[in-house]
C-alpha atoms as a PDB file:
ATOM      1  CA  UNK A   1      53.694 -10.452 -35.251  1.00  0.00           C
ATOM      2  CA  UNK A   2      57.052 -11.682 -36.487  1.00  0.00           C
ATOM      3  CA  UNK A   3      56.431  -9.707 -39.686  1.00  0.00           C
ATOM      4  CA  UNK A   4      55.804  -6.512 -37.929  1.00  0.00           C
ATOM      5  CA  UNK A   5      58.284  -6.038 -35.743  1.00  0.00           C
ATOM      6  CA  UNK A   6      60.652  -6.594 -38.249  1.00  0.00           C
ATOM      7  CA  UNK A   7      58.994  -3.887 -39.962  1.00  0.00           C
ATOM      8  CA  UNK A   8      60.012  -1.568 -37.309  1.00  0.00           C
ATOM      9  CA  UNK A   9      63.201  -2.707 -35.932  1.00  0.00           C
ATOM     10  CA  UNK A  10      64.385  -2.185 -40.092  1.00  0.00           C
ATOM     11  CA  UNK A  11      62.377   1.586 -39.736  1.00  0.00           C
ATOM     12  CA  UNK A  12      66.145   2.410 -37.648  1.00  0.00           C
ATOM     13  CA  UNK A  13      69.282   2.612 -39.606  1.00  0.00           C
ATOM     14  CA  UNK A  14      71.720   3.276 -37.322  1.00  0.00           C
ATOM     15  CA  UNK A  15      72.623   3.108 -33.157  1.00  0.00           C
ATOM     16  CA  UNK A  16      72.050   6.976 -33.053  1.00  0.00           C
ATOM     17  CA  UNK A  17      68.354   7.105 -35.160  1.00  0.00           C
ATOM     18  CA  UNK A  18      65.510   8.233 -33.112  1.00  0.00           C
ATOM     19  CA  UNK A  19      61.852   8.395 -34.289  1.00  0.00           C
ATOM     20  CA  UNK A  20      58.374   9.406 -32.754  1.00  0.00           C
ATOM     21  CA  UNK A  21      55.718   7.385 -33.087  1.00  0.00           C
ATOM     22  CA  UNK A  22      54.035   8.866 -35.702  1.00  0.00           C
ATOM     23  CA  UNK A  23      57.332   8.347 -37.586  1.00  0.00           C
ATOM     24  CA  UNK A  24      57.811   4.765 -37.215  1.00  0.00           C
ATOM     25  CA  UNK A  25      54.055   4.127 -38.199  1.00  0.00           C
ATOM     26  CA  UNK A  26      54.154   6.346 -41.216  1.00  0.00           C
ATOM     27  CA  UNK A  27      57.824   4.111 -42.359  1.00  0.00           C
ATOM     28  CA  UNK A  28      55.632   1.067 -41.797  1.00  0.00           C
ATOM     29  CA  UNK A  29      52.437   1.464 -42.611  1.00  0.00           C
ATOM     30  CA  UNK A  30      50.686   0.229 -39.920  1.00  0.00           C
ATOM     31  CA  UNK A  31      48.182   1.440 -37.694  1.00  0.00           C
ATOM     32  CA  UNK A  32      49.063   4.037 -35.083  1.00  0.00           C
ATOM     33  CA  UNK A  33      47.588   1.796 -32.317  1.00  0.00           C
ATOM     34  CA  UNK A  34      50.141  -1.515 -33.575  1.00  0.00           C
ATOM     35  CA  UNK A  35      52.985   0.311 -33.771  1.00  0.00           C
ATOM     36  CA  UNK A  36      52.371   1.704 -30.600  1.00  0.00           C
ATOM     37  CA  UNK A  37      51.772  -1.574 -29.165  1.00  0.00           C
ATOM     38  CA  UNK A  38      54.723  -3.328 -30.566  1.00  0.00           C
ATOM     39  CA  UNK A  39      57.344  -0.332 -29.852  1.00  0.00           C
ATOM     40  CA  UNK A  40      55.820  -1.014 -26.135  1.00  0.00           C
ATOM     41  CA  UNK A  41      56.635  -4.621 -26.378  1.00  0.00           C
ATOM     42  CA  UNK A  42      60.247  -3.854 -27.918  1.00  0.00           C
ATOM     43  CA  UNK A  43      61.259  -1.292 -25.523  1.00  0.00           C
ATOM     44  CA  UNK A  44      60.009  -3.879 -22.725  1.00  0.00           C
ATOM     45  CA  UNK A  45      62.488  -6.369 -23.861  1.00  0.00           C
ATOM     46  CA  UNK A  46      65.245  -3.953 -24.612  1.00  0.00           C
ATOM     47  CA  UNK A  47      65.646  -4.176 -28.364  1.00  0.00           C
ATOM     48  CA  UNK A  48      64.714  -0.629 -28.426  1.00  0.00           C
ATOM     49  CA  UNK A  49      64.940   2.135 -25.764  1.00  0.00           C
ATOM     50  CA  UNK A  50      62.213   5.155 -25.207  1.00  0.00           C
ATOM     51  CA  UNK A  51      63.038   8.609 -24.463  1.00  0.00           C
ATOM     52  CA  UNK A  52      61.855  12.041 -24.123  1.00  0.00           C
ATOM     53  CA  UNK A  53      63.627  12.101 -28.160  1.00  0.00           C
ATOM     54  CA  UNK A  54      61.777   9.747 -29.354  1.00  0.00           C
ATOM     55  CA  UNK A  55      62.790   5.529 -30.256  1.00  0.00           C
ATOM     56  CA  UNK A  56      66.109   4.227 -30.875  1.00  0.00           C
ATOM     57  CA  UNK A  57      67.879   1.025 -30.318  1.00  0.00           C
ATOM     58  CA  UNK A  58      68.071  -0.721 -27.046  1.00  0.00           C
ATOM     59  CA  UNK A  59      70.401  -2.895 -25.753  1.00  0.00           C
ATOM     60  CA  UNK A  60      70.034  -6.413 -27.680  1.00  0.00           C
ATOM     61  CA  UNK A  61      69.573  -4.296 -30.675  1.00  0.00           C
ATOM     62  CA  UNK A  62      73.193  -2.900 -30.169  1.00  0.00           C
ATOM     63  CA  UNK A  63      74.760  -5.644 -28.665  1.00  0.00           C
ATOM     64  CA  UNK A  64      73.569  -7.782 -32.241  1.00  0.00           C
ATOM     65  CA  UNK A  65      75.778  -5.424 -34.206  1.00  0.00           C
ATOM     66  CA  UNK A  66      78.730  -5.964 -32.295  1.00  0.00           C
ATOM     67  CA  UNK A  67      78.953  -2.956 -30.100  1.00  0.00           C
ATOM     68  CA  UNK A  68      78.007  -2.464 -25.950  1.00  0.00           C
ATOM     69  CA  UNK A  69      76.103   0.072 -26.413  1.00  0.00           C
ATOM     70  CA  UNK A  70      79.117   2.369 -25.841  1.00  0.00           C
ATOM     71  CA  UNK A  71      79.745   1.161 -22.597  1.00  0.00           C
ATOM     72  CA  UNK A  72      83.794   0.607 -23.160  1.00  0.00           C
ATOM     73  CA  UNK A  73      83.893   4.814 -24.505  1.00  0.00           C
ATOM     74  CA  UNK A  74      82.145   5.461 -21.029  1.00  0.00           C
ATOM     75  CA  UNK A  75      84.525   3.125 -19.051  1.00  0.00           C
ATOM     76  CA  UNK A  76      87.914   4.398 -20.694  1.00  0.00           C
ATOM     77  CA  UNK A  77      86.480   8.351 -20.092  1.00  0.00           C
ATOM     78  CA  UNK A  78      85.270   7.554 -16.075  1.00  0.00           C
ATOM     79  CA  UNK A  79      88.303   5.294 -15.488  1.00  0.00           C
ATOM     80  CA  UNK A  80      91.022   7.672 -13.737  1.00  0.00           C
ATOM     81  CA  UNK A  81      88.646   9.710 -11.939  1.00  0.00           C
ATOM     82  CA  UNK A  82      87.180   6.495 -10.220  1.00  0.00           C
ATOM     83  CA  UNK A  83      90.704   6.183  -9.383  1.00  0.00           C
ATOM     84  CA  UNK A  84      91.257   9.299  -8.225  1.00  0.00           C
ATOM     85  CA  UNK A  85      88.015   9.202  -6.097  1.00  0.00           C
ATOM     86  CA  UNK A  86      88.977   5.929  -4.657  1.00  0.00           C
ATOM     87  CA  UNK A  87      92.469   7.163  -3.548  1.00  0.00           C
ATOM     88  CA  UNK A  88      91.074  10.557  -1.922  1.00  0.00           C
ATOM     89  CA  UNK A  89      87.751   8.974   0.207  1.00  0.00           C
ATOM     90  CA  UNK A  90      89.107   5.355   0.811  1.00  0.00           C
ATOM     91  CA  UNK A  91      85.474   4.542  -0.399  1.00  0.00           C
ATOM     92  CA  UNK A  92      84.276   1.979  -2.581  1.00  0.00           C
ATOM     93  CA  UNK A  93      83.770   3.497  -5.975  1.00  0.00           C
ATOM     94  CA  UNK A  94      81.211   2.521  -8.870  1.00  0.00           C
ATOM     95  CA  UNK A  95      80.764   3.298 -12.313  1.00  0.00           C
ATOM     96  CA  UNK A  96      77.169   1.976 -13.651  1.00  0.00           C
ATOM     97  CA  UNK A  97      74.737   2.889 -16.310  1.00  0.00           C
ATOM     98  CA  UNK A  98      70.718   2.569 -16.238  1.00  0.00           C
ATOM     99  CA  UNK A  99      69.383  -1.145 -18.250  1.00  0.00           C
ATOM    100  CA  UNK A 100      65.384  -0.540 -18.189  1.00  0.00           C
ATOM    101  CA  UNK A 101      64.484  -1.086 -14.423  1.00  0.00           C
ATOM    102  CA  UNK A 102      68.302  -2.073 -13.066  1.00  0.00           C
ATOM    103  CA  UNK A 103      71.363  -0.867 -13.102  1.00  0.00           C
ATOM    104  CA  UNK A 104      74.043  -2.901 -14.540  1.00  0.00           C
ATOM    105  CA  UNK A 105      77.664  -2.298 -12.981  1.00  0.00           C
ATOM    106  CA  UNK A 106      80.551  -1.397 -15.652  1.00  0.00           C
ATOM    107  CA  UNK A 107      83.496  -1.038 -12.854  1.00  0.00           C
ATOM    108  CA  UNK A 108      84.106  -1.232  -9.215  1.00  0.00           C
ATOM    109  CA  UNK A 109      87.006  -0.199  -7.332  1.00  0.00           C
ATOM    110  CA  UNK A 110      87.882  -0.290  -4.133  1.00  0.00           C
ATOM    111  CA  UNK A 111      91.434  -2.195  -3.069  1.00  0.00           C
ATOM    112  CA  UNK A 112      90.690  -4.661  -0.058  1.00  0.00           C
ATOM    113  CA  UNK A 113      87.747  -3.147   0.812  1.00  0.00           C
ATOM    114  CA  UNK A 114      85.837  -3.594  -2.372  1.00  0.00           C
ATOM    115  CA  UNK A 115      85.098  -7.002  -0.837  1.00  0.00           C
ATOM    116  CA  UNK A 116      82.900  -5.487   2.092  1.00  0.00           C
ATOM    117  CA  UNK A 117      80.103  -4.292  -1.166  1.00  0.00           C
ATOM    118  CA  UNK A 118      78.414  -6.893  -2.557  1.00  0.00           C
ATOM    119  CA  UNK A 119      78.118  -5.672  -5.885  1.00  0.00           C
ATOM    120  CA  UNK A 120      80.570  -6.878  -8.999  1.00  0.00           C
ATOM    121  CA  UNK A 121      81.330  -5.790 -12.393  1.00  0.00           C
ATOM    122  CA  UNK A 122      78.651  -6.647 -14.804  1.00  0.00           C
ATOM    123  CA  UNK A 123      75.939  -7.394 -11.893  1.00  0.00           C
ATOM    124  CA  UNK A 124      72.727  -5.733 -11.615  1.00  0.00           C
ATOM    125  CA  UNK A 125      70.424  -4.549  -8.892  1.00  0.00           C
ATOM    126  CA  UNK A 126      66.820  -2.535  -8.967  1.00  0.00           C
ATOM    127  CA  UNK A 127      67.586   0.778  -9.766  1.00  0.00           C
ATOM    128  CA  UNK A 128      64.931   2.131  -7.251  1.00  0.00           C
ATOM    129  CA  UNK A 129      67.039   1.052  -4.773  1.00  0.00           C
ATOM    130  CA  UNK A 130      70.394   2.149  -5.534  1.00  0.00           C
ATOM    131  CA  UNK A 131      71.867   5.573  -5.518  1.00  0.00           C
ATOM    132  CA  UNK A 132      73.362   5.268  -8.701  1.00  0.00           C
ATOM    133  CA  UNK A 133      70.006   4.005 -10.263  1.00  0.00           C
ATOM    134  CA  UNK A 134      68.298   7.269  -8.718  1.00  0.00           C
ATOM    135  CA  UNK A 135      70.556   9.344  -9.434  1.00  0.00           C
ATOM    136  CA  UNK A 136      69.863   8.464 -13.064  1.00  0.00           C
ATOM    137  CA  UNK A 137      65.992   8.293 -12.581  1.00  0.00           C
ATOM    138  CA  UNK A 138      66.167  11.477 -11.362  1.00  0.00           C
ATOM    139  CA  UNK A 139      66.617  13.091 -15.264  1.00  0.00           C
ATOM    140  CA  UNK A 140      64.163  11.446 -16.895  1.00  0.00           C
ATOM    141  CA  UNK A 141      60.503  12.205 -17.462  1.00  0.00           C
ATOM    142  CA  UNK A 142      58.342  10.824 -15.141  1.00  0.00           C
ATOM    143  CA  UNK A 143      56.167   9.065 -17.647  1.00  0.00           C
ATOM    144  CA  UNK A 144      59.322   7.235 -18.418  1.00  0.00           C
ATOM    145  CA  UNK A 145      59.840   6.485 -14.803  1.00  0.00           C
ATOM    146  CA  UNK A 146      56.850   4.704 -14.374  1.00  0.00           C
ATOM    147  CA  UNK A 147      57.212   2.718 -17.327  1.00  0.00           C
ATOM    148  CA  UNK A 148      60.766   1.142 -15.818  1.00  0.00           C
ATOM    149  CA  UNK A 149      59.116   0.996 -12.348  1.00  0.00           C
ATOM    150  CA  UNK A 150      55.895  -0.505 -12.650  1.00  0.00           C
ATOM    151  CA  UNK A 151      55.683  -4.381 -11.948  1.00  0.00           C
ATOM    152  CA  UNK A 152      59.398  -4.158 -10.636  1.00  0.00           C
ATOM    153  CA  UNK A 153      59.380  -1.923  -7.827  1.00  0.00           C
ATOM    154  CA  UNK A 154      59.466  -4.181  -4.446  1.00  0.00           C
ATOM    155  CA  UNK A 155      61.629  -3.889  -1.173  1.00  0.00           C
ATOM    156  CA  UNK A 156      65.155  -5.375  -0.415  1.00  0.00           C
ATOM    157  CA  UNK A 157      65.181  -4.342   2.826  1.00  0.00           C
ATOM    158  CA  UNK A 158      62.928  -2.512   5.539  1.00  0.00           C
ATOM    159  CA  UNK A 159      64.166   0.653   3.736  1.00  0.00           C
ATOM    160  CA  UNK A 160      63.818   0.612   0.365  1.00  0.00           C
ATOM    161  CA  UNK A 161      61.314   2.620  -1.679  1.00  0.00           C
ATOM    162  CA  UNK A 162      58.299   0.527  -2.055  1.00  0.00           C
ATOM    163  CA  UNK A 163      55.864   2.516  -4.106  1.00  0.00           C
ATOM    164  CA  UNK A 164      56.204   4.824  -7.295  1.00  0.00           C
ATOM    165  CA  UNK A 165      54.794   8.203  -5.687  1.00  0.00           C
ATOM    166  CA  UNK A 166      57.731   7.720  -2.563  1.00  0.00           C
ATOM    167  CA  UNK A 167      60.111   7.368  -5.909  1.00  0.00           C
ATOM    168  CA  UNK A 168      59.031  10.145  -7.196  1.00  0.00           C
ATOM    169  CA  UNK A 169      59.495  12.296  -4.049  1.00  0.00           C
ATOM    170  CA  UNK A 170      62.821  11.063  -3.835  1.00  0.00           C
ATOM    171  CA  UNK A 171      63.826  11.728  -7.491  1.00  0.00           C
ATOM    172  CA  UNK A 172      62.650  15.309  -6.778  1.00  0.00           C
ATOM    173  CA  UNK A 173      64.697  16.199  -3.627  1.00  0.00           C
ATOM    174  CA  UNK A 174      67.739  14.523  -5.883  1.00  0.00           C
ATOM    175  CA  UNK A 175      67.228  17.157  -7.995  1.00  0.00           C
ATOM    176  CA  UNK A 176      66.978  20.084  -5.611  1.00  0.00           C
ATOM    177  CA  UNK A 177      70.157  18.537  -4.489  1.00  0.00           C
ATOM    178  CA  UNK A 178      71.878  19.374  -7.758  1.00  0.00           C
ATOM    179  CA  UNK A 179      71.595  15.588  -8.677  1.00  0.00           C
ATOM    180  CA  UNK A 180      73.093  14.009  -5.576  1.00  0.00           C
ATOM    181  CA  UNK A 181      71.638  10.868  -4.632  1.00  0.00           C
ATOM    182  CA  UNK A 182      72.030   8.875  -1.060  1.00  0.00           C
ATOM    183  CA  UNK A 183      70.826   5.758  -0.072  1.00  0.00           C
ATOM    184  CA  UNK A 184      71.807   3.980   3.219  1.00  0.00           C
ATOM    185  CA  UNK A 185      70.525   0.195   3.777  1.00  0.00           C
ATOM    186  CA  UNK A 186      68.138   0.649   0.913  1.00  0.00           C
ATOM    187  CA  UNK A 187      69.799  -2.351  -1.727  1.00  0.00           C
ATOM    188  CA  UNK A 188      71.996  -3.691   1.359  1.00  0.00           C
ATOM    189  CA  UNK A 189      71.152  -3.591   4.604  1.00  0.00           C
ATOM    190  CA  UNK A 190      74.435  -2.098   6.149  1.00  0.00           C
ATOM    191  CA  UNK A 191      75.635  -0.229   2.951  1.00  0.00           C
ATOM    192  CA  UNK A 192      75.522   3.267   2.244  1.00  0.00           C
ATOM    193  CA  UNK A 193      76.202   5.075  -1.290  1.00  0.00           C
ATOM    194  CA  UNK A 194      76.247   8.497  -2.736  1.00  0.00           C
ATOM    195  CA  UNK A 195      75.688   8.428  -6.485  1.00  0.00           C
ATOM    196  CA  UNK A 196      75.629  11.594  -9.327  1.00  0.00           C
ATOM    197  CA  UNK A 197      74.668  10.836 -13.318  1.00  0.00           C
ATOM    198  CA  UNK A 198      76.746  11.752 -16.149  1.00  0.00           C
ATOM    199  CA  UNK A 199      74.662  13.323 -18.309  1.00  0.00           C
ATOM    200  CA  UNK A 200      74.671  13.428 -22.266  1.00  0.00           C
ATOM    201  CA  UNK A 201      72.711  16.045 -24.523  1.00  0.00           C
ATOM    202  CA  UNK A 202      69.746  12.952 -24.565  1.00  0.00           C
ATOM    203  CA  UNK A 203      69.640  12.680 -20.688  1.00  0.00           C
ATOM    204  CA  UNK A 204      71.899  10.381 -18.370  1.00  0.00           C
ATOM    205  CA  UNK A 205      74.265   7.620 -19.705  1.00  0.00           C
ATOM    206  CA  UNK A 206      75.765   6.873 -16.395  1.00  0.00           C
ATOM    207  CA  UNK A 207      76.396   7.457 -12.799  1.00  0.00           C
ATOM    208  CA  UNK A 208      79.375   7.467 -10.448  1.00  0.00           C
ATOM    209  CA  UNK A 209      79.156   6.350  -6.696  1.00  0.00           C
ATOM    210  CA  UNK A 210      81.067   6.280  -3.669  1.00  0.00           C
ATOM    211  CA  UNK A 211      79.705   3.367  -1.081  1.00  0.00           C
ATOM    212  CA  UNK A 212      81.105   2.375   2.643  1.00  0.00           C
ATOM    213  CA  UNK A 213      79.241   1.360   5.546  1.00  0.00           C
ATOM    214  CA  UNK A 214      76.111   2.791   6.928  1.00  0.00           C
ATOM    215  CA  UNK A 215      77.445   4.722   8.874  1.00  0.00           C
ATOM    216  CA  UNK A 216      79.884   6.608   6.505  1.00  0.00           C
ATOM    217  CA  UNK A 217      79.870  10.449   6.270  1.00  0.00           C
ATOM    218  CA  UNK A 218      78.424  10.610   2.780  1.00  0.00           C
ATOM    219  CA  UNK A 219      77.537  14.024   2.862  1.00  0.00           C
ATOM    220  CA  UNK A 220      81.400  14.964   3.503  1.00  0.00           C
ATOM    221  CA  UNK A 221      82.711  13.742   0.079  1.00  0.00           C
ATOM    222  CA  UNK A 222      79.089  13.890  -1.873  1.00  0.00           C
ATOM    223  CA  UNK A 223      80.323  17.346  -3.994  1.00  0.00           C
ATOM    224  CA  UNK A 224      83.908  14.829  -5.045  1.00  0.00           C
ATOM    225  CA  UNK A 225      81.002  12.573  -6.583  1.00  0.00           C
ATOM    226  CA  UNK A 226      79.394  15.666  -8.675  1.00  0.00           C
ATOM    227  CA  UNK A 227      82.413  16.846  -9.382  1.00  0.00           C
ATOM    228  CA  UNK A 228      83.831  13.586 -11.260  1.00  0.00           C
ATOM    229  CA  UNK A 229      80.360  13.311 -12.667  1.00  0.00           C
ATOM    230  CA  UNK A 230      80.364  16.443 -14.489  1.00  0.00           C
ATOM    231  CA  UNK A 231      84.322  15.939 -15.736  1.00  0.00           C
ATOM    232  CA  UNK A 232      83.089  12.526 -17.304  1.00  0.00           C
ATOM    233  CA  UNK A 233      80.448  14.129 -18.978  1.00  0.00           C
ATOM    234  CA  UNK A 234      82.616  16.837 -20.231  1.00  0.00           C
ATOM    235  CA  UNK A 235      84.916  14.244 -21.800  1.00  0.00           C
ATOM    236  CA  UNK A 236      81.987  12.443 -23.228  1.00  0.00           C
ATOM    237  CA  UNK A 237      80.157  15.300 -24.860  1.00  0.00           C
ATOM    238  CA  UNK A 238      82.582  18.694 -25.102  1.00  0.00           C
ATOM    239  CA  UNK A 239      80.248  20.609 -27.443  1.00  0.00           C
ATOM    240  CA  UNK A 240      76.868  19.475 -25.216  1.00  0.00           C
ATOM    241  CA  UNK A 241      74.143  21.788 -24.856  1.00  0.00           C
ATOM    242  CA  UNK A 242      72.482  22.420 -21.671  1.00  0.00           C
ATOM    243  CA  UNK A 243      69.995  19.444 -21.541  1.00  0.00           C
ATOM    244  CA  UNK A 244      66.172  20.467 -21.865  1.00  0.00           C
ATOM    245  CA  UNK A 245      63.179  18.955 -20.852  1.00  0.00           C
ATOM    246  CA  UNK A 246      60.856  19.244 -18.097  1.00  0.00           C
ATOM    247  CA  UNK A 247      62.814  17.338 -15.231  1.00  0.00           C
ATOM    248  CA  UNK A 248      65.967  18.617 -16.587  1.00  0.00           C
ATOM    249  CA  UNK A 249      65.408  22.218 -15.984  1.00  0.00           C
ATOM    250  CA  UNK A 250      64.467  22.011 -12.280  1.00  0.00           C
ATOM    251  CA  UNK A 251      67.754  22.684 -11.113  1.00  0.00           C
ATOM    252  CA  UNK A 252      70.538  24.069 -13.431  1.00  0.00           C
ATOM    253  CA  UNK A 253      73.122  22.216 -13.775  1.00  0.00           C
ATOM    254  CA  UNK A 254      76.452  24.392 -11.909  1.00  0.00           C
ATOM    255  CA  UNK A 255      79.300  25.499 -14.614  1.00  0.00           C
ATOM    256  CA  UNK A 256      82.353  25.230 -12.518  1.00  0.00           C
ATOM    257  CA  UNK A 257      83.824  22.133 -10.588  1.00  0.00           C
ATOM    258  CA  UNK A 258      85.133  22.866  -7.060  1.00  0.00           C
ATOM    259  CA  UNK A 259      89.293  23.539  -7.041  1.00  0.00           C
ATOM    260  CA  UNK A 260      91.628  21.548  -5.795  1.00  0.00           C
ATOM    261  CA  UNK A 261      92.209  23.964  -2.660  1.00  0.00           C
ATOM    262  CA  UNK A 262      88.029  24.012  -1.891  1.00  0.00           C
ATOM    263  CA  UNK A 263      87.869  20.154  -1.797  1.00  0.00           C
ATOM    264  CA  UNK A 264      90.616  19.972   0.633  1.00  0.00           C
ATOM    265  CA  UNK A 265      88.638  22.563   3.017  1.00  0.00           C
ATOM    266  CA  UNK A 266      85.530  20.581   2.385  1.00  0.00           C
ATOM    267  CA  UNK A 267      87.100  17.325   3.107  1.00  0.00           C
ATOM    268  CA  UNK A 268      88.693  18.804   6.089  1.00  0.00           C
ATOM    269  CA  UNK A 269      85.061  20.331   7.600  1.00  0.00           C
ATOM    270  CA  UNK A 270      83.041  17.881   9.617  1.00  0.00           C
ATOM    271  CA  UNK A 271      85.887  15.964  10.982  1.00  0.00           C
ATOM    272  CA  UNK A 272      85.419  16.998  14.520  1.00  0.00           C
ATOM    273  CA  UNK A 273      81.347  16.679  13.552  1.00  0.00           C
ATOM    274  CA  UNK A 274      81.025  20.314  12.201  1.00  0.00           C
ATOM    275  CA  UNK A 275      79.522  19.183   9.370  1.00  0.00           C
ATOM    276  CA  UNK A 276      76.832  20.888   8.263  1.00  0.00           C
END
């Protein structure tokens, strides 16, 4: 067994190689049903990650040759916007990206009240119950879905998605939402968050969230959150295409962020509960 996944974790020269199955058997020379069945077991333990593209390396794999899987490029491009987003809403803000069924926390801040969230940098938490982890969920296939749910799905509280088929619902009214995610008690009982992904050409790479208490006005400063979303990705991935794919092309992604003179009139409606 030894032998053969060696076999195939030598089939990918590079962090940015990614090969179908029928690829990685031909390389190898073994039987379409192994290699299947040993990619499964790889991806499981994260020395190689699955996508709609194909196979490429996962997480150990990456993190062997010295690198975080770009998570520092991602960090320095999000950084002054989580600022930013911080100083405007007051709000406890949170850069993460998507580690098979969790999300694993790159930056938090928040002043004196980052203390009132119980998250921390480099923690993790089920992505099904997390905005940021559905807000990322939300762009990939479903098969994919399933394959990070399954066997890890489970409650933290009396409101977090249980079952795969509620996930799914909920995926699919975060993208008729344009991507915008809420949860409220769903990791943390009196938490709330609003999440969006940054999305690369290959799907998402991250997500940025704004959390408070449960009974913060999300919906208020939600478009600040897919705005700074979308200027991440921009930085990330200038030349990007518009992603494709199945899940991708339910809603179209908008073109323009919101001016600095709309936000202001946005922040400004609901305050004497107008909100809409």
């Amino acid at each position: 067994m030894v032998e053969r996944m060696t076999l195939i974790m030598d089939v990918f020269e590079g962090r940015t190689a990614r090969l179908s199955l029928e690829e990685v058997a031909g390389s190898t020379r073994l039987p379409r049903s192994t290699a299947h069945r040993i990619l499964d077991q790889l991806v499981r333990l994260s020395w190689l990650e699955h996508t709609e593209f194909g196979y490429g390396l996962g997480r150990r794999a990456l993190g062997l040759g010295g690198g975080d899987g770009g998570h520092s490029r991602i960090r320095e491009a999000a950084a002054a916007r989580l600022h930013h987003l911080q100083i405007r809403t007051g709000l406890v803000v949170h850069l993460a990206v998507l580690d098979g069924a969790e999300v694993h926390y790159l930056d938090k801040v928040g002043g004196r009240f980052a203390a009132t969230v119980p998250s921390r940098v480099g923690g993790r938490a089920p992505a099904h119950s997390t905005a940021l982890g559905k807000a990322m969920l939300a762009w990939l296939e479903p098969e994919d879905v399933e394959a990070r749910a399954t066997g890890f799905i489970g409650r933290l509280t009396q409101r977090t998605i249980s079952d795969v088929g509620t996930l799914h619902q909920e995926l699919n009214r975060i993208r008729r939402r344009h991507g915008l995610a809420f949860e409220r008690g769903e990791c943390f009982p009196t938490i709330a968050c609003v999440a969006a992904a940054v999305r690369g050409p290959e799907g998402p790479v991250a997500a940025i969230s704004l959390a408070g208490d449960a009974s913060s006005p999300l919906e208020k400063v939600a478009p600040l959150v897919g705005d700074a979303a979308r200027q991440v990705s921009r930085e990330l991935f200038p030349d990007r295409a518009k992603p494709a794919g199945r899940a991708r092309r339910a809603v179209p992604e908008p073109e323009r962020t919101w001016s600095p003179q709309a936000m202001d009139r946005l922040l400004a409606a609901g305050q004497y509960g107008d909100w809409q």
